[in-house]
N, C-alpha and C. Protein backbone atom coordinates (compact mmCIF):
# COMPACT_ATOMS: atom_id res chain seq x y z
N UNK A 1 103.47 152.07 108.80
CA UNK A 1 103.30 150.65 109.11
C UNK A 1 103.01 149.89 107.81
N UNK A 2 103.87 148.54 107.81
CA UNK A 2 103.40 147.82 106.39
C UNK A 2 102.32 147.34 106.55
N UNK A 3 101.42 146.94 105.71
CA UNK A 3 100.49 145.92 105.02
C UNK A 3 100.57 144.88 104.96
N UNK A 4 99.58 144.12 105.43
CA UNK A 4 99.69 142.62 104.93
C UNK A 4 98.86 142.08 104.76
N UNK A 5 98.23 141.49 103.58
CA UNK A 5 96.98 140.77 103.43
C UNK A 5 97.01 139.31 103.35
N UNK A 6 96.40 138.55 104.33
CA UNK A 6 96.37 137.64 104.43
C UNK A 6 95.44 136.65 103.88
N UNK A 7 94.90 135.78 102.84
CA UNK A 7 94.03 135.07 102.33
C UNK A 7 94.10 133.57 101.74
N UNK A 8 93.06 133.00 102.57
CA UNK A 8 93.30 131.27 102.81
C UNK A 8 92.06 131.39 103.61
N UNK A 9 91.31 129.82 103.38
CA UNK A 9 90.06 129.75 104.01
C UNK A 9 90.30 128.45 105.67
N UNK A 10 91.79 128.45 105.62
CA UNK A 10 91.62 127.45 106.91
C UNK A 10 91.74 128.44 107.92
N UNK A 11 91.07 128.51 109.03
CA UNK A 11 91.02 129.26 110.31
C UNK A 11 92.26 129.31 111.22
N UNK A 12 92.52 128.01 111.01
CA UNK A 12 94.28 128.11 112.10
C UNK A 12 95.04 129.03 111.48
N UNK A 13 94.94 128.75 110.24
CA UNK A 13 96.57 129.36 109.53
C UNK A 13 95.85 130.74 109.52
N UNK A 14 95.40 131.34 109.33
CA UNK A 14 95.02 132.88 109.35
C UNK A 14 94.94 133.09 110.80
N UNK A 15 94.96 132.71 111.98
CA UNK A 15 95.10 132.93 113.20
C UNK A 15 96.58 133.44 113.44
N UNK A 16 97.35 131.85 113.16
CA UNK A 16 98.69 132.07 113.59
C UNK A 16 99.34 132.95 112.26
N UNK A 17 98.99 133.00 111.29
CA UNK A 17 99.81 134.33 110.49
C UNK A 17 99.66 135.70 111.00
N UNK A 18 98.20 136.13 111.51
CA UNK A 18 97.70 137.00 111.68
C UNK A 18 98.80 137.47 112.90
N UNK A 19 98.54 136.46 113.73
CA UNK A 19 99.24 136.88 114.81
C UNK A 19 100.81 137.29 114.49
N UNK A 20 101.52 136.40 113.87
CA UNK A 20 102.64 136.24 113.92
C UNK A 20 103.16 138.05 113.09
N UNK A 21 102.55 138.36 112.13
CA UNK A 21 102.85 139.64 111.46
C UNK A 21 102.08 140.79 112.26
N UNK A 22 101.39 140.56 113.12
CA UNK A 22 100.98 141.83 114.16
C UNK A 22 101.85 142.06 115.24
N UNK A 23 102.51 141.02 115.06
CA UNK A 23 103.58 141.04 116.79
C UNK A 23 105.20 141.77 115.86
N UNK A 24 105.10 141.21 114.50
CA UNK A 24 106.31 141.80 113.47
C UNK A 24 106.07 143.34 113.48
N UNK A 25 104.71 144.04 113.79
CA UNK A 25 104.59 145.42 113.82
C UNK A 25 103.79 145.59 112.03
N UNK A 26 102.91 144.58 111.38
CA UNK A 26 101.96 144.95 110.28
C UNK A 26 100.81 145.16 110.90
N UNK A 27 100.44 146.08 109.77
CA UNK A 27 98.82 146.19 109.67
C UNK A 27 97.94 144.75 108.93
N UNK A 28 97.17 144.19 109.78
CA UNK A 28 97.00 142.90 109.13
C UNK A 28 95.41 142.67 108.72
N UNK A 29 95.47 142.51 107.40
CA UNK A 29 93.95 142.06 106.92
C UNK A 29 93.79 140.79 106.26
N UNK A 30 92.74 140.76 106.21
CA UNK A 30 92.26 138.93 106.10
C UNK A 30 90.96 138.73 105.36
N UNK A 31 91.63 137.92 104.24
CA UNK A 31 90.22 137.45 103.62
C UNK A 31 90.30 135.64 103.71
N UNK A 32 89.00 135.21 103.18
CA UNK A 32 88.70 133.64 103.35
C UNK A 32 88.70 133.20 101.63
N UNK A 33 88.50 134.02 100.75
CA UNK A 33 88.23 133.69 99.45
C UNK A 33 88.61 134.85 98.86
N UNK A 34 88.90 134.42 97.18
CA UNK A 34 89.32 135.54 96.12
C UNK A 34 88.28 136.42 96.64
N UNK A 35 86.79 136.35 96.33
CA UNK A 35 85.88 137.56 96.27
C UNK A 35 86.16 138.35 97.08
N UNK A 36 86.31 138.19 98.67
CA UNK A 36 87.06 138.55 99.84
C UNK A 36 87.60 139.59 99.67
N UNK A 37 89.41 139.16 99.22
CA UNK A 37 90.54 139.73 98.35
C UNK A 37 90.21 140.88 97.68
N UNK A 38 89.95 140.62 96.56
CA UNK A 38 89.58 141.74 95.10
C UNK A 38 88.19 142.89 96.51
N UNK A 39 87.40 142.79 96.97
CA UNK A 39 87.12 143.49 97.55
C UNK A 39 87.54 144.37 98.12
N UNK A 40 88.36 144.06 99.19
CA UNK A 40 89.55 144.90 100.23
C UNK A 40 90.14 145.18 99.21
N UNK A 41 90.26 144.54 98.38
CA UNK A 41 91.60 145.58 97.25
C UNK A 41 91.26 147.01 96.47
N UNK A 42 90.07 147.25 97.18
CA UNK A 42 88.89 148.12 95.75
C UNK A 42 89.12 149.59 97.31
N UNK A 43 89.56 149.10 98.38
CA UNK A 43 89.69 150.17 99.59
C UNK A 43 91.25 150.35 100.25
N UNK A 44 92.43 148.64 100.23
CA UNK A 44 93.16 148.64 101.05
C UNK A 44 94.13 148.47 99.36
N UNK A 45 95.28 149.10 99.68
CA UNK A 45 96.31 148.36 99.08
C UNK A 45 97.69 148.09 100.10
N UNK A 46 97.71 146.35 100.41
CA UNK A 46 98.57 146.37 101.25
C UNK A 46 100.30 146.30 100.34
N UNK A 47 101.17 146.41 101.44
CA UNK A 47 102.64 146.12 100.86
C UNK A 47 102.30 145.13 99.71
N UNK A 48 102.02 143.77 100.94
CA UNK A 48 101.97 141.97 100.53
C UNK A 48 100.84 141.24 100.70
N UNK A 49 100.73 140.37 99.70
CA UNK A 49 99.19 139.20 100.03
C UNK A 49 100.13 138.15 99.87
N UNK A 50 99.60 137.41 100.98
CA UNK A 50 99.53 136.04 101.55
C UNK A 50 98.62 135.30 100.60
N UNK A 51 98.52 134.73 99.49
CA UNK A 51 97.81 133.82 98.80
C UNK A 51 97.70 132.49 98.94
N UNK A 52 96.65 132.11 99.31
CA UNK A 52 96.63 130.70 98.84
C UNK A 52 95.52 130.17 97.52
N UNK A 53 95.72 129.04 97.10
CA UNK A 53 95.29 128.78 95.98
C UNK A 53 94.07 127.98 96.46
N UNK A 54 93.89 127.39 96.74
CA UNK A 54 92.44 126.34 96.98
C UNK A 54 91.51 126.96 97.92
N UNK A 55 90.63 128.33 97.37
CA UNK A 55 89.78 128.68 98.43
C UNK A 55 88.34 128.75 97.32
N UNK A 56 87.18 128.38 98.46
CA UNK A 56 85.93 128.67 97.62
C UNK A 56 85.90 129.63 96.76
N UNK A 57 84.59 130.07 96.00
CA UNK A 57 84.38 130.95 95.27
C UNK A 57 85.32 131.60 94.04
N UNK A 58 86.40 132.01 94.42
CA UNK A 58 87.33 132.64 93.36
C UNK A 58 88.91 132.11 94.02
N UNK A 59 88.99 130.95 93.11
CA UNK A 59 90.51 130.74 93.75
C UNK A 59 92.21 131.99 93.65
N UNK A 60 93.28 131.38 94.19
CA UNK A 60 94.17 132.15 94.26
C UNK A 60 95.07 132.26 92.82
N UNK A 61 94.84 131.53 92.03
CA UNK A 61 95.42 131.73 90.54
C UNK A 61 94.30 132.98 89.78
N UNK A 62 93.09 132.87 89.77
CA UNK A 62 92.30 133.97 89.43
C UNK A 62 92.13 134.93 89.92
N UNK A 63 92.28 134.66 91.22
CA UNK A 63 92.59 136.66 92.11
C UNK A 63 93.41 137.04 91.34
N UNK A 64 95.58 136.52 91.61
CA UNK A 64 96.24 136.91 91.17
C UNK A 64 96.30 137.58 89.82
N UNK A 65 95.30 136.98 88.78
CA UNK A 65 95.00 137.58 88.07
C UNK A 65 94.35 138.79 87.64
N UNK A 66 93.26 138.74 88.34
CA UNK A 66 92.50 140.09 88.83
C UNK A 66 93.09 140.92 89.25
N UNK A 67 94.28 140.66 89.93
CA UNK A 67 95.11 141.60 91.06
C UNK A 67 96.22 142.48 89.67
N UNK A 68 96.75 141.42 89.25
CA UNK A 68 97.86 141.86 88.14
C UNK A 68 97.00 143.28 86.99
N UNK A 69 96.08 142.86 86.98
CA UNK A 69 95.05 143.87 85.91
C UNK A 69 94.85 145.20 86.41
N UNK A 70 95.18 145.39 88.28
CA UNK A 70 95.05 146.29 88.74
C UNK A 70 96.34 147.42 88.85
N UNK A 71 96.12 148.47 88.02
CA UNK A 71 97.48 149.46 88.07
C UNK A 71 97.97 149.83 89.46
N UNK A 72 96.91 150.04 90.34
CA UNK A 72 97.43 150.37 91.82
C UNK A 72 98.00 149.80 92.50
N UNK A 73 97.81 148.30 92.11
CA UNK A 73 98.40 146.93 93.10
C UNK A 73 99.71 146.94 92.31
N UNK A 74 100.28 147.72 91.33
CA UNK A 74 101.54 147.39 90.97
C UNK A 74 102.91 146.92 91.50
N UNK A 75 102.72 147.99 93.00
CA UNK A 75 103.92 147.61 93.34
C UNK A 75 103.52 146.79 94.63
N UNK A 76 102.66 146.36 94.84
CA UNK A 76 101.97 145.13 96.34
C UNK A 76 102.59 143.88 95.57
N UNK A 77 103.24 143.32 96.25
CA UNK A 77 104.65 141.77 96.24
C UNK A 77 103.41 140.78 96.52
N UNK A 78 103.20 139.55 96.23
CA UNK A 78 102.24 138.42 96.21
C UNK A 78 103.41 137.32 97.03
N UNK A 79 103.13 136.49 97.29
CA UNK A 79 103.23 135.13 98.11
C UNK A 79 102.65 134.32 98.16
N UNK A 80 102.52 133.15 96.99
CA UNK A 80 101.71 132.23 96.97
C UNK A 80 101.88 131.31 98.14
N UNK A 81 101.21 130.83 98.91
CA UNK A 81 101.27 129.66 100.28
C UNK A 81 100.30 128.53 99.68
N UNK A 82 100.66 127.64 99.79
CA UNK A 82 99.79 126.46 99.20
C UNK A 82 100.12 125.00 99.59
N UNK A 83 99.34 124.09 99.55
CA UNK A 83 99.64 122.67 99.55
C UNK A 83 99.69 122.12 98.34
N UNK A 84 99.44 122.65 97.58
CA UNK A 84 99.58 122.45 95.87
C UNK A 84 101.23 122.70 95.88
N UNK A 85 102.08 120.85 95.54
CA UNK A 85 103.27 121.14 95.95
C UNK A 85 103.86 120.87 94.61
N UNK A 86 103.26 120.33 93.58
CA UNK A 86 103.88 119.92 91.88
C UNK A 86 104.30 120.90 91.59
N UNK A 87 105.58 120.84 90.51
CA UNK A 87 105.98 121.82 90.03
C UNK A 87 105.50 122.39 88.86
N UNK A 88 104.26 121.91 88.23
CA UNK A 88 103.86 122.89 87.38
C UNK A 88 102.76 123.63 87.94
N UNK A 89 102.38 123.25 89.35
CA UNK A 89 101.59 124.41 89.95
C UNK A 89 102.21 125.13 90.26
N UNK A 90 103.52 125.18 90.76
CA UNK A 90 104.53 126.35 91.32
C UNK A 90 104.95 127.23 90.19
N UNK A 91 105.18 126.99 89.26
CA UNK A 91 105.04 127.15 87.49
C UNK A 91 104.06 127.96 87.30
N UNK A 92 102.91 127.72 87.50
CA UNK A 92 101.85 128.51 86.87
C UNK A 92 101.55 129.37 87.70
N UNK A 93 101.61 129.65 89.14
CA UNK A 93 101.58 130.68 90.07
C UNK A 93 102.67 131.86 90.03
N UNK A 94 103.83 131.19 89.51
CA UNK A 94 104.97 131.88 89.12
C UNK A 94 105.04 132.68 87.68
N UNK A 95 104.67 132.26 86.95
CA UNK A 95 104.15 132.37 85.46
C UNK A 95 103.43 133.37 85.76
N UNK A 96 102.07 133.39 86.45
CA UNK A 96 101.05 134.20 87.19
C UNK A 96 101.30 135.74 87.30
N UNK A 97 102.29 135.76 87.98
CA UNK A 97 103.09 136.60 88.59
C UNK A 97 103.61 136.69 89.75
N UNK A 98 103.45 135.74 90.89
CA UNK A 98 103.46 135.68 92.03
C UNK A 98 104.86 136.12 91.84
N UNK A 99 105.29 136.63 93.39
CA UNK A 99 106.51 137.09 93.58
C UNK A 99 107.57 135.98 94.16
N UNK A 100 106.64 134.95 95.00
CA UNK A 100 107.17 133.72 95.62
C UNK A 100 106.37 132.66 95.27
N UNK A 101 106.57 131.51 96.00
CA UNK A 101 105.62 130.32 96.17
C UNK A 101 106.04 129.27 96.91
N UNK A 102 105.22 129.82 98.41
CA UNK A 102 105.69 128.94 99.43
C UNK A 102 105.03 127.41 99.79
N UNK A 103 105.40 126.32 100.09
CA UNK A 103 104.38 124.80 99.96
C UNK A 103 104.56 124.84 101.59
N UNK A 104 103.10 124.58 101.05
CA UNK A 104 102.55 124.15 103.18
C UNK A 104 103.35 122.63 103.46
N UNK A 105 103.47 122.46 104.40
CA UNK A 105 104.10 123.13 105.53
C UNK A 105 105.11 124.02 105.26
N UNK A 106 105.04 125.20 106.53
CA UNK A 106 105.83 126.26 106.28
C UNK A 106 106.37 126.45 107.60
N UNK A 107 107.93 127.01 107.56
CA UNK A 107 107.96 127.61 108.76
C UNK A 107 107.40 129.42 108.96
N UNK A 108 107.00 129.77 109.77
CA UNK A 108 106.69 130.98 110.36
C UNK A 108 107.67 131.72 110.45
N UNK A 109 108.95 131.35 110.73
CA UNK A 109 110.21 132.14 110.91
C UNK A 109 110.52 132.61 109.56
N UNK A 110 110.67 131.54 108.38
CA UNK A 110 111.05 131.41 107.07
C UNK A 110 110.18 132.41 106.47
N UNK A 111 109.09 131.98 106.55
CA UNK A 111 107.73 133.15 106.16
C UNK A 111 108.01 134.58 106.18
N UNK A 112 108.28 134.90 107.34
CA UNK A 112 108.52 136.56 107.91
C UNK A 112 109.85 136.71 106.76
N UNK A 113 110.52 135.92 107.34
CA UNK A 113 112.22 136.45 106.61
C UNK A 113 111.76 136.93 105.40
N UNK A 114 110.64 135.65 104.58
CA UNK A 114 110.73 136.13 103.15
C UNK A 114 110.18 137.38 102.96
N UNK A 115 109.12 137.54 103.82
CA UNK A 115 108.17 138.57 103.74
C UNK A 115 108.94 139.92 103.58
N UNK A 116 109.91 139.93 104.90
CA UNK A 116 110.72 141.18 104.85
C UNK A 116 111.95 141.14 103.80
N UNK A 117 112.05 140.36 103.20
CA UNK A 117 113.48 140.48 101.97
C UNK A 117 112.76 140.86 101.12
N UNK A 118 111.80 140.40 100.42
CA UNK A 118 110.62 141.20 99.59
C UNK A 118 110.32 142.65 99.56
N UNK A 119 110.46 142.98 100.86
CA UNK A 119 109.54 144.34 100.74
C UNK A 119 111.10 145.15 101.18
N UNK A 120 112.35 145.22 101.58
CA UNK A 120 113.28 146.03 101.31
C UNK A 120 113.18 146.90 100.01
């Protein structure tokens, strides 16, 4: 079963992702903040993280970073999700390393697709 880590501090959207990739047949985990993240990452290594950038404590440009430093997470695919829609934020998440960078609003359908073209 794949992995999927999900992390963003709004409650809806980690509901309906959660849901939407458990019904796809993932194993689904969830953090609210970087600290969150880098935690589960120290026990879980999923396929994919669901990133978003504007969360308390340790945002999603400094996880990613944290994450990239990690040899094990090498081959785990990133997905930035964000309302941060300028293009030099998409730039610097990309730069980052992110594998994508999706701008809220999103479709759910679009989401999955990417999710699974990624991880082929």
């Amino acid at each position: 079963m794949k992995k999927i880590l999900i992390a963003d501090d709004e409650h809806k959207i980690i509901m309906t992702l959660e849901y939407a990739f458990k019904k796809a047949g993932y194993e689904v985990f969830i953090a609210r903040d970087g600290s969150e993240v880098l935690e589960l990452l120290k026990t879980e290594i999923p396929d994919i993280i669901l990133l978003d950038i504007m969360m308390p404590n340790i945002d999603g440009y400094t996880t990613l970073s944290e994450i990239k430093k990690n040899e094990n997470l090498s081959k785990t695919k990133v997905i930035f999700l964000s309302a941060k829609t300028g293009e030099a934020n998409i730039k610097k998440g990309l730069d980052l390393g992110a594998d994508d960078y999706i701008t809220k609003p999103y479709s759910i359908k679009k989401l999955t697709e990417r999710v699974e073209e990624l991880l082929k």
